[in-house]
Protein backbone atom coordinates (compact mmCIF):
# COMPACT_ATOMS: atom_id res chain seq x y z
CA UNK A 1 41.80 -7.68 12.43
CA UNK A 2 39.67 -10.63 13.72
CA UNK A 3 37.21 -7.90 15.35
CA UNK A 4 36.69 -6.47 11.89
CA UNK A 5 36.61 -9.62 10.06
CA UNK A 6 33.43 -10.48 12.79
CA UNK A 7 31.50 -7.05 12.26
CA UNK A 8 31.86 -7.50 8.50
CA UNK A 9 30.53 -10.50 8.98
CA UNK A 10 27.58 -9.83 10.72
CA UNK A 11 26.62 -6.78 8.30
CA UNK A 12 23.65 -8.30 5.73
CA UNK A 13 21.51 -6.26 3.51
CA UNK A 14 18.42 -5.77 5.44
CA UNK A 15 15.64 -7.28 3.97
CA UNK A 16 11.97 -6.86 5.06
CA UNK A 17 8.65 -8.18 4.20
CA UNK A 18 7.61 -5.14 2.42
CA UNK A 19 10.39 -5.45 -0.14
CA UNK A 20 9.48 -9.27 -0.70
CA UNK A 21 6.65 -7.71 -1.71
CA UNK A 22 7.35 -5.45 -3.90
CA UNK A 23 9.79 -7.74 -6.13
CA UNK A 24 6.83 -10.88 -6.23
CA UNK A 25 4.75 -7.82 -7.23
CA UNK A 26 7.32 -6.61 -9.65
CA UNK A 27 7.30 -10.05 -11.07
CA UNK A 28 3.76 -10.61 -11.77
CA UNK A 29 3.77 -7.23 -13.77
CA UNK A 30 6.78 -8.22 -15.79
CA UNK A 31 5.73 -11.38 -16.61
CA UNK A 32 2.20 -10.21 -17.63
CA UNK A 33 4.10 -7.54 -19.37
CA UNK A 34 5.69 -9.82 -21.43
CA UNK A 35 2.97 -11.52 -22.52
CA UNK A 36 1.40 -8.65 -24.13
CA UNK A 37 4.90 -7.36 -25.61
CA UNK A 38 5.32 -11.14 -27.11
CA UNK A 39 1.71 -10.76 -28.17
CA UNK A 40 2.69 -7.56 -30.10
CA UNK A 41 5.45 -9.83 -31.79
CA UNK A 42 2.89 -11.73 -32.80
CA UNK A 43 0.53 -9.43 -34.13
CA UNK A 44 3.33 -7.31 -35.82
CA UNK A 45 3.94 -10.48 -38.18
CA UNK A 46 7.75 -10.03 -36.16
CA UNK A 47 7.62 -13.54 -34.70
CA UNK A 48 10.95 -14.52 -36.96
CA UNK A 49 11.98 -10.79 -37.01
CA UNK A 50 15.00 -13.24 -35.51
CA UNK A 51 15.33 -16.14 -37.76
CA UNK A 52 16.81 -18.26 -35.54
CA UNK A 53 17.74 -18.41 -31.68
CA UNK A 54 19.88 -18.28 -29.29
CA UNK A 55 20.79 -15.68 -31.87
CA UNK A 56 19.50 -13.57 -33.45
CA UNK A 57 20.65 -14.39 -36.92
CA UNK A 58 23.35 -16.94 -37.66
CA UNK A 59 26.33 -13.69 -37.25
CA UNK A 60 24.80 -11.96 -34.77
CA UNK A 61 23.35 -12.24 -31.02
CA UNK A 62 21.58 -8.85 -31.46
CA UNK A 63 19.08 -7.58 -34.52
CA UNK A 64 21.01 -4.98 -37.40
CA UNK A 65 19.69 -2.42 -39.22
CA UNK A 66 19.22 -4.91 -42.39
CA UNK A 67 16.23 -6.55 -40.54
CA UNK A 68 14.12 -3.41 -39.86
CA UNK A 69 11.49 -3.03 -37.46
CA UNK A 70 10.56 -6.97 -37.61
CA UNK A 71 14.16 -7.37 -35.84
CA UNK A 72 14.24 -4.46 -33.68
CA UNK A 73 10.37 -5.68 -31.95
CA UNK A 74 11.33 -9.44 -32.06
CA UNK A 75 15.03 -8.79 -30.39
CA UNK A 76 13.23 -6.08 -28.38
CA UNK A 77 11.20 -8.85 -26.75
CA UNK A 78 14.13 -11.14 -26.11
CA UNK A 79 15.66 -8.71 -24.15
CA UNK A 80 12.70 -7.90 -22.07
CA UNK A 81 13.42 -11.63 -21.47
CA UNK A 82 16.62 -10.51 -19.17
CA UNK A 83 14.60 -8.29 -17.20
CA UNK A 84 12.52 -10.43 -16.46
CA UNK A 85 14.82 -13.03 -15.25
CA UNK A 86 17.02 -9.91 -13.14
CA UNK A 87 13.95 -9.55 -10.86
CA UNK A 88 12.93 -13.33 -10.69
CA UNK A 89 16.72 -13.62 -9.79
CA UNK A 90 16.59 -10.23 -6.95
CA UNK A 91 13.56 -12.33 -5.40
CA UNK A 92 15.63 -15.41 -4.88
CA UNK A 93 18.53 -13.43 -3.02
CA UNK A 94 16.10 -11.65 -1.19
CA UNK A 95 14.35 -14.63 0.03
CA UNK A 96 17.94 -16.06 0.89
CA UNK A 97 18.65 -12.87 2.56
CA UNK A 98 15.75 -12.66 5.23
CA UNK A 99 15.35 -13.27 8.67
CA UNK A 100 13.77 -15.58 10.12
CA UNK A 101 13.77 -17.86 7.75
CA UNK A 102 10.08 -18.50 6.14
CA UNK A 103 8.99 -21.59 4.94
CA UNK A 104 7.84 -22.03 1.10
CA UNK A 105 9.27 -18.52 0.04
CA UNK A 106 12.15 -20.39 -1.39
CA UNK A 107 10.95 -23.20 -3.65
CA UNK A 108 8.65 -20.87 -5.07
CA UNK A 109 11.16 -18.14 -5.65
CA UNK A 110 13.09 -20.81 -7.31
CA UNK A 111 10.18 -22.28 -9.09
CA UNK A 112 10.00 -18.34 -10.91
CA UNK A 113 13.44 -18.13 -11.55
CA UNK A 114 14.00 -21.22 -13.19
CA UNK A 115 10.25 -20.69 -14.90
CA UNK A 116 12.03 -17.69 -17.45
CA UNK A 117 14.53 -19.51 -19.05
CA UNK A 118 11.98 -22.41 -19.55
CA UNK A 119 9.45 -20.45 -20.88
CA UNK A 120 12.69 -18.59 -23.49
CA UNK A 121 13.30 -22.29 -24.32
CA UNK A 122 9.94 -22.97 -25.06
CA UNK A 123 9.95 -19.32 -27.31
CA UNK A 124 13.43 -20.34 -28.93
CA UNK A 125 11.99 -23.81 -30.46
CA UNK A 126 8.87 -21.35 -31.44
CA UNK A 127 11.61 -19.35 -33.81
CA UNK A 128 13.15 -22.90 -34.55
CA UNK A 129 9.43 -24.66 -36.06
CA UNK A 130 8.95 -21.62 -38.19
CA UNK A 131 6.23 -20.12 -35.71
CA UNK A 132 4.57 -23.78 -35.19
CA UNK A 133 1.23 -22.96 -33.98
CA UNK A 134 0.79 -25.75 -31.15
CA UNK A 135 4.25 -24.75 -29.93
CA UNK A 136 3.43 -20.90 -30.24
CA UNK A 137 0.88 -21.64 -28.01
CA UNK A 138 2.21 -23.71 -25.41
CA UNK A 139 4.66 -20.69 -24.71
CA UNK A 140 2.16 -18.84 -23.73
CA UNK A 141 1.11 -21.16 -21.67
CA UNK A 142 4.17 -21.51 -20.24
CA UNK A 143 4.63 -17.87 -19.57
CA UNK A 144 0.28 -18.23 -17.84
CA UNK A 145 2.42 -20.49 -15.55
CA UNK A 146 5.48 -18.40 -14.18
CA UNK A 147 2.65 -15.63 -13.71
CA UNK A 148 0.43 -18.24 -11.65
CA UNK A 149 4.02 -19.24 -9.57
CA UNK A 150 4.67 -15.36 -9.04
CA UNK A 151 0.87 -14.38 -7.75
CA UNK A 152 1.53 -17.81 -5.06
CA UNK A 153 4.75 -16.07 -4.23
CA UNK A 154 3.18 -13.00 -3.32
CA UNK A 155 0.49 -13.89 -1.79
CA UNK A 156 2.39 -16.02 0.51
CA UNK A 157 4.48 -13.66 1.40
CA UNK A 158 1.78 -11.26 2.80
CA UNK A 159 0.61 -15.08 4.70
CA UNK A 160 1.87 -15.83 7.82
CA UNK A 161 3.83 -19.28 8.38
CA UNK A 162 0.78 -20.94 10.27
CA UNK A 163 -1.56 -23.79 8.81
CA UNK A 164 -3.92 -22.91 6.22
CA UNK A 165 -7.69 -23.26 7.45
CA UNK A 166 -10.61 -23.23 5.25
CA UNK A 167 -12.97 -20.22 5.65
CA UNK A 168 -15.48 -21.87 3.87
CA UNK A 169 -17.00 -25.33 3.52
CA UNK A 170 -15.39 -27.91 1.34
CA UNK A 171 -17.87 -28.15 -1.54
CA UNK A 172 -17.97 -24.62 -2.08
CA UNK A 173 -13.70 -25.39 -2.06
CA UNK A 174 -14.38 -27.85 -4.68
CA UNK A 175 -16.87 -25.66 -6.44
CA UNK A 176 -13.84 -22.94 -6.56
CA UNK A 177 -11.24 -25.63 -7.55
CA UNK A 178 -13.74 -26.76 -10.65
CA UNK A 179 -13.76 -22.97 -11.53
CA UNK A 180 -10.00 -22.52 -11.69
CA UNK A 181 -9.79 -25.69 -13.99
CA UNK A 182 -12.29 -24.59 -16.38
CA UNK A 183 -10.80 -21.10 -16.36
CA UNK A 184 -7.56 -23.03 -17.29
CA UNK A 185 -9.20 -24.81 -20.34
CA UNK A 186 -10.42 -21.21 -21.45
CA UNK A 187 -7.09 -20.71 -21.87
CA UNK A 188 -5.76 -23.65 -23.40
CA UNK A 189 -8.89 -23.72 -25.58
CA UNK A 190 -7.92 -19.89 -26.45
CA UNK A 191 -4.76 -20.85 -27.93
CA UNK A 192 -6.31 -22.96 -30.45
CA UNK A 193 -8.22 -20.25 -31.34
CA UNK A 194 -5.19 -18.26 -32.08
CA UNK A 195 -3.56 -21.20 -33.84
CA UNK A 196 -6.25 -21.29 -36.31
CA UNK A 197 -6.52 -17.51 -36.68
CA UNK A 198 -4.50 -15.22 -38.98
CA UNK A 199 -2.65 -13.74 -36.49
CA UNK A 200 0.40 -15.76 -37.03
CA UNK A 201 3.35 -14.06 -36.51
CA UNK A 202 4.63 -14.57 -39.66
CA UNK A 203 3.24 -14.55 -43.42
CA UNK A 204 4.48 -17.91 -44.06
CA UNK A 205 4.31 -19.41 -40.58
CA UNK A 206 1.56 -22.34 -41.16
CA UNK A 207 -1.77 -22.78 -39.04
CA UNK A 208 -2.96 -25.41 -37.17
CA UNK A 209 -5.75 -26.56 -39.01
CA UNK A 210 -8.98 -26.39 -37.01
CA UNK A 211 -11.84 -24.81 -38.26
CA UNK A 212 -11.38 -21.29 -36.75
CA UNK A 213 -15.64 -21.20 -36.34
CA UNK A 214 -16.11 -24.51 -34.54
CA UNK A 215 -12.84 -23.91 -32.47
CA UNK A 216 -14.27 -20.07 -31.51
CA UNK A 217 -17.65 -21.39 -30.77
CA UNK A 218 -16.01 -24.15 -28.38
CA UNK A 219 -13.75 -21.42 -26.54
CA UNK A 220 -17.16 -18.96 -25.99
CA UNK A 221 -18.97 -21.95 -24.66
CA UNK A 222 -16.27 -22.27 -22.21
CA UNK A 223 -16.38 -19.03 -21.26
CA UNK A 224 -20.00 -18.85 -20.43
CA UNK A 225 -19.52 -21.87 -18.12
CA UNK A 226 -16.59 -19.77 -16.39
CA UNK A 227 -19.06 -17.16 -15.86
CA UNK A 228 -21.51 -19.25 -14.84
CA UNK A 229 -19.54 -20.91 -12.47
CA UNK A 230 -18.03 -17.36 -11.10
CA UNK A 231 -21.56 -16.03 -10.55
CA UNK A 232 -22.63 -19.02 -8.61
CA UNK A 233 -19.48 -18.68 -6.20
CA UNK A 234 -20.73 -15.15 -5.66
CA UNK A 235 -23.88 -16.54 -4.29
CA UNK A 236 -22.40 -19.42 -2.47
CA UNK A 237 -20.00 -17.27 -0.66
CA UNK A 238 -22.52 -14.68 0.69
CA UNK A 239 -24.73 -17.30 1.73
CA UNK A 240 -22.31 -19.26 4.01
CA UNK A 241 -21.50 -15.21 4.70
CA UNK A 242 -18.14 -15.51 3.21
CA UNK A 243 -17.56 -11.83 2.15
CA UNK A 244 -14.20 -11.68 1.07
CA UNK A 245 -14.35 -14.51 -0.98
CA UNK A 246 -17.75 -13.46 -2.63
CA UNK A 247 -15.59 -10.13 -3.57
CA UNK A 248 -13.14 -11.78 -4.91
CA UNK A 249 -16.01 -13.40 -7.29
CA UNK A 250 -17.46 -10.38 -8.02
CA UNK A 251 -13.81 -8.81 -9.38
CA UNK A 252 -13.43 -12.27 -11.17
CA UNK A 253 -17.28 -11.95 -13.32
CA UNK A 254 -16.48 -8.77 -13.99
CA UNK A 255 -13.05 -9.20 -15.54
CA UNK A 256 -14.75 -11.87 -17.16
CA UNK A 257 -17.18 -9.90 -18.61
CA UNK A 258 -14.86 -7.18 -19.72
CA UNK A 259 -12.80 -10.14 -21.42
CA UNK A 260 -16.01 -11.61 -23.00
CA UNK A 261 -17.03 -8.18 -24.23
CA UNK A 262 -13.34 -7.47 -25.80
CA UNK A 263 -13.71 -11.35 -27.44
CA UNK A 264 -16.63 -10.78 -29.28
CA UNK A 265 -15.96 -7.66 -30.59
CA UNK A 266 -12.59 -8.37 -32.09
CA UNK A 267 -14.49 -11.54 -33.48
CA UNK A 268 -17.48 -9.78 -35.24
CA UNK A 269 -14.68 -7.26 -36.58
CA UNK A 270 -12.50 -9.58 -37.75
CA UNK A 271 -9.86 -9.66 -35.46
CA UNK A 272 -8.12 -6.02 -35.22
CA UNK A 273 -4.61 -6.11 -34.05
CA UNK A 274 -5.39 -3.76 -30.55
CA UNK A 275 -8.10 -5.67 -29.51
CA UNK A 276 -6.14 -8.85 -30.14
CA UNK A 277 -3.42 -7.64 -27.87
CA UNK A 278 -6.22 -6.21 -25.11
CA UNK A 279 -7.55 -9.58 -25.30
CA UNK A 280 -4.14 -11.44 -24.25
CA UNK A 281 -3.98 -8.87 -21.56
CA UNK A 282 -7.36 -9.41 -20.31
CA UNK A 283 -6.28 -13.62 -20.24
CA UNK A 284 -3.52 -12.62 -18.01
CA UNK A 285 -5.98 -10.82 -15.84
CA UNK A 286 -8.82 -13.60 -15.47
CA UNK A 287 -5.84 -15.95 -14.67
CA UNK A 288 -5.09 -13.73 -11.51
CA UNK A 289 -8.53 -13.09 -10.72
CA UNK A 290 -9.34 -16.84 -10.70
CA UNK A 291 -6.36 -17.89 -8.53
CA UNK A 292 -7.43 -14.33 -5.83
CA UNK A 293 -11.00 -16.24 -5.46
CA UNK A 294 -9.09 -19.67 -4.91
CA UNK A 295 -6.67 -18.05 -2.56
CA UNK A 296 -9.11 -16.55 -0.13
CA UNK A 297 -11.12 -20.12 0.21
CA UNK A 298 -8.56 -20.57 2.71
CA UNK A 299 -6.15 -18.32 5.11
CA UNK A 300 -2.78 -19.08 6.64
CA UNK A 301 -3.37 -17.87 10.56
CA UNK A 302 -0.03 -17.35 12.79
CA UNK A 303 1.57 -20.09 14.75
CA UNK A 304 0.70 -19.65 18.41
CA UNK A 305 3.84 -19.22 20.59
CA UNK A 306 5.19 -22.27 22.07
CA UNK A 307 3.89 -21.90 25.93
CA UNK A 308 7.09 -20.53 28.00
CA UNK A 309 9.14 -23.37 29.82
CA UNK A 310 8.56 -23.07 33.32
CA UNK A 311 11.86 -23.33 35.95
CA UNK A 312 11.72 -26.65 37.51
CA UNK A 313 10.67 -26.68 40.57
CA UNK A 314 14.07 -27.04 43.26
CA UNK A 315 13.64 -30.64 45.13
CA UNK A 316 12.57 -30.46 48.74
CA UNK A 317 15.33 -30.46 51.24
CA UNK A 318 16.01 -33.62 52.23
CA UNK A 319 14.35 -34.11 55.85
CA UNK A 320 17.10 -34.42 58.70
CA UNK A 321 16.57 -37.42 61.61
CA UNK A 322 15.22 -35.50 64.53
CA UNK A 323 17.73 -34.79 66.94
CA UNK A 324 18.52 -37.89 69.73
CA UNK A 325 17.31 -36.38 73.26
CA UNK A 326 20.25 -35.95 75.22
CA UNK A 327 20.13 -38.56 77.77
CA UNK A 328 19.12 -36.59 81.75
CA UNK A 329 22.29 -36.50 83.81
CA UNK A 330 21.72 -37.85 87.44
């Protein structure tokens, strides 16, 4: 009984680095996912297809037919919510579950998991202000985040457990760092865009007052200092002869340019609902791209084995007294 008490024991679901993979992967394209399916909520005028939250109206925890296609997109989304937090949970056990233990892969998993009910919170009191602009935005925001927590995850999973060394010089660090903040005031700046916009989820749902020209003209100027700060990383890169950060730049100006492109058009034709919803997609993508030029500024190299303890050397035997001549008979 004991014996098979031990081997159960010992049994654990094997877990290897390629599966870590997969579910950090699986959680950056559910995440982004849900951006553009809470984007279509948005765009569908569905935002209170739910009037109210945790439930979905006052009776019910789950849309009825009385609420039409409003409910069914709106509750559709908050169950894509679940999902979500199923593979952001998977990752966490997973983590748990592997041998040897690596360092980091835990907090972050953690940091995921407990990202997707903070980011439902944050969509919740969006249902609960009547579709309040500022807070509509900030949960997107907060979604921009769990995505940014899931890329780290799975990038340093695929990293070994040594230190991270620079691969390039510390300006051109800085210069990388400066282009990850401005590409995080795009964003920001983006949402105030949207708030002003008549995109707002809801016929009634109120707008946030800025002057939708002055606040688009802002967010483009923003952009073409992103893109001006992305094209000078590609040239700063291959001069120091950095080339995989310098392709990372290049992916980053032109998703940046495909972004722009989508921005302008859906501005100068007033805003169609699938360009809308290409253009949240394409913020989720720029957000990647920015952190994969970030990321390869520096690399995580392995930890050199510890040198092998050498046996101690065995202590000399003790000398003996020479032997006493025996004293010569006479």
């Amino acid at each position: 009984m004991r014996r098979i008490r031990s081997v159960k024991r010992s049994v654990r679901f094997p877990v290897s680095t390629a599966l870590l993979r997969r579910l950090a992967y699986a959680s950056i394209v559910a995440n982004v996912g849900i951006v553009v399916t809470g984007g279509a909520v948005r765009l569908t005028a569905s935002g209170l297809g739910c009037p109210t939250w945790p439930r979905c109206t006052d009776e019910s925890y789950h849309a009825t037919a009385e609420m039409g296609v409003h409910g069914v997109i709106e509750f559709g989304n908050r169950l894509l919510t679940f999902a979500v937090g199923i593979i952001a949970l998977a990752i966490v056990l997973a983590v748990l579950a592997y041998r040897p233990r690596r360092k980091g892969l835990l907090g972050l998993s953690v940091a995921v998991f407990l990202g997707i009910p903070a980011q439902a919170v944050v969509g919740g009191i969006t249902v609960l202000t009547n579709l309040n602009p500022w807070v509509v935005g900030l949960h997107f925001l907060a979604s921009m985040a769990v995505i940014a927590a899931a890329y780290a995850l799975w990038r340093r999973i695929k990293d070994p457990d040594g230190p991270a060394v620079a691969v390039v010089p510390g300006a051109l660090r800085t210069l990388a760092a400066l282009t990850t903040a401005v590409s995080v005031a795009v964003l920001v700046v983006g949402t105030w865009v949207t708030g002003s916009g008549p995109h707002a989820g809801d016929q009634g749902a109120a707008r946030n007052g800025l002057d939708p020209e002055s606040i688009s003209q802002l967010h483009a100027d923003a952009v073409f200092l992103l893109i001006g700060l992305s094209v000078a990383l590609i040239f700063a890169f291959r001069a120091v002869g950095a080339a995989g950060p310098a392709r990372a730049a290049v992916v980053l100006v032109a998703v940046e340019l495909g972004q722009g492109l989508i921005g302008f058009v859906q501005y100068f034709t007033h805003l169609p609902v699938i360009l809308v919803g290409a253009h949240m997609l394409g913020s989720c993508l720029v957000l990647l791209a920015t952190l994969a030029v970030l990321w390869s500024t520096r690399e995580r190299r392995p930890t050199a084995p510890a040198p092998a303890a050498t046996p101690a050397e065995a202590p000399a035997p003790a000398a003996t007294p020479a032997e006493e001549p025996v004293p010569a008979v006479a």
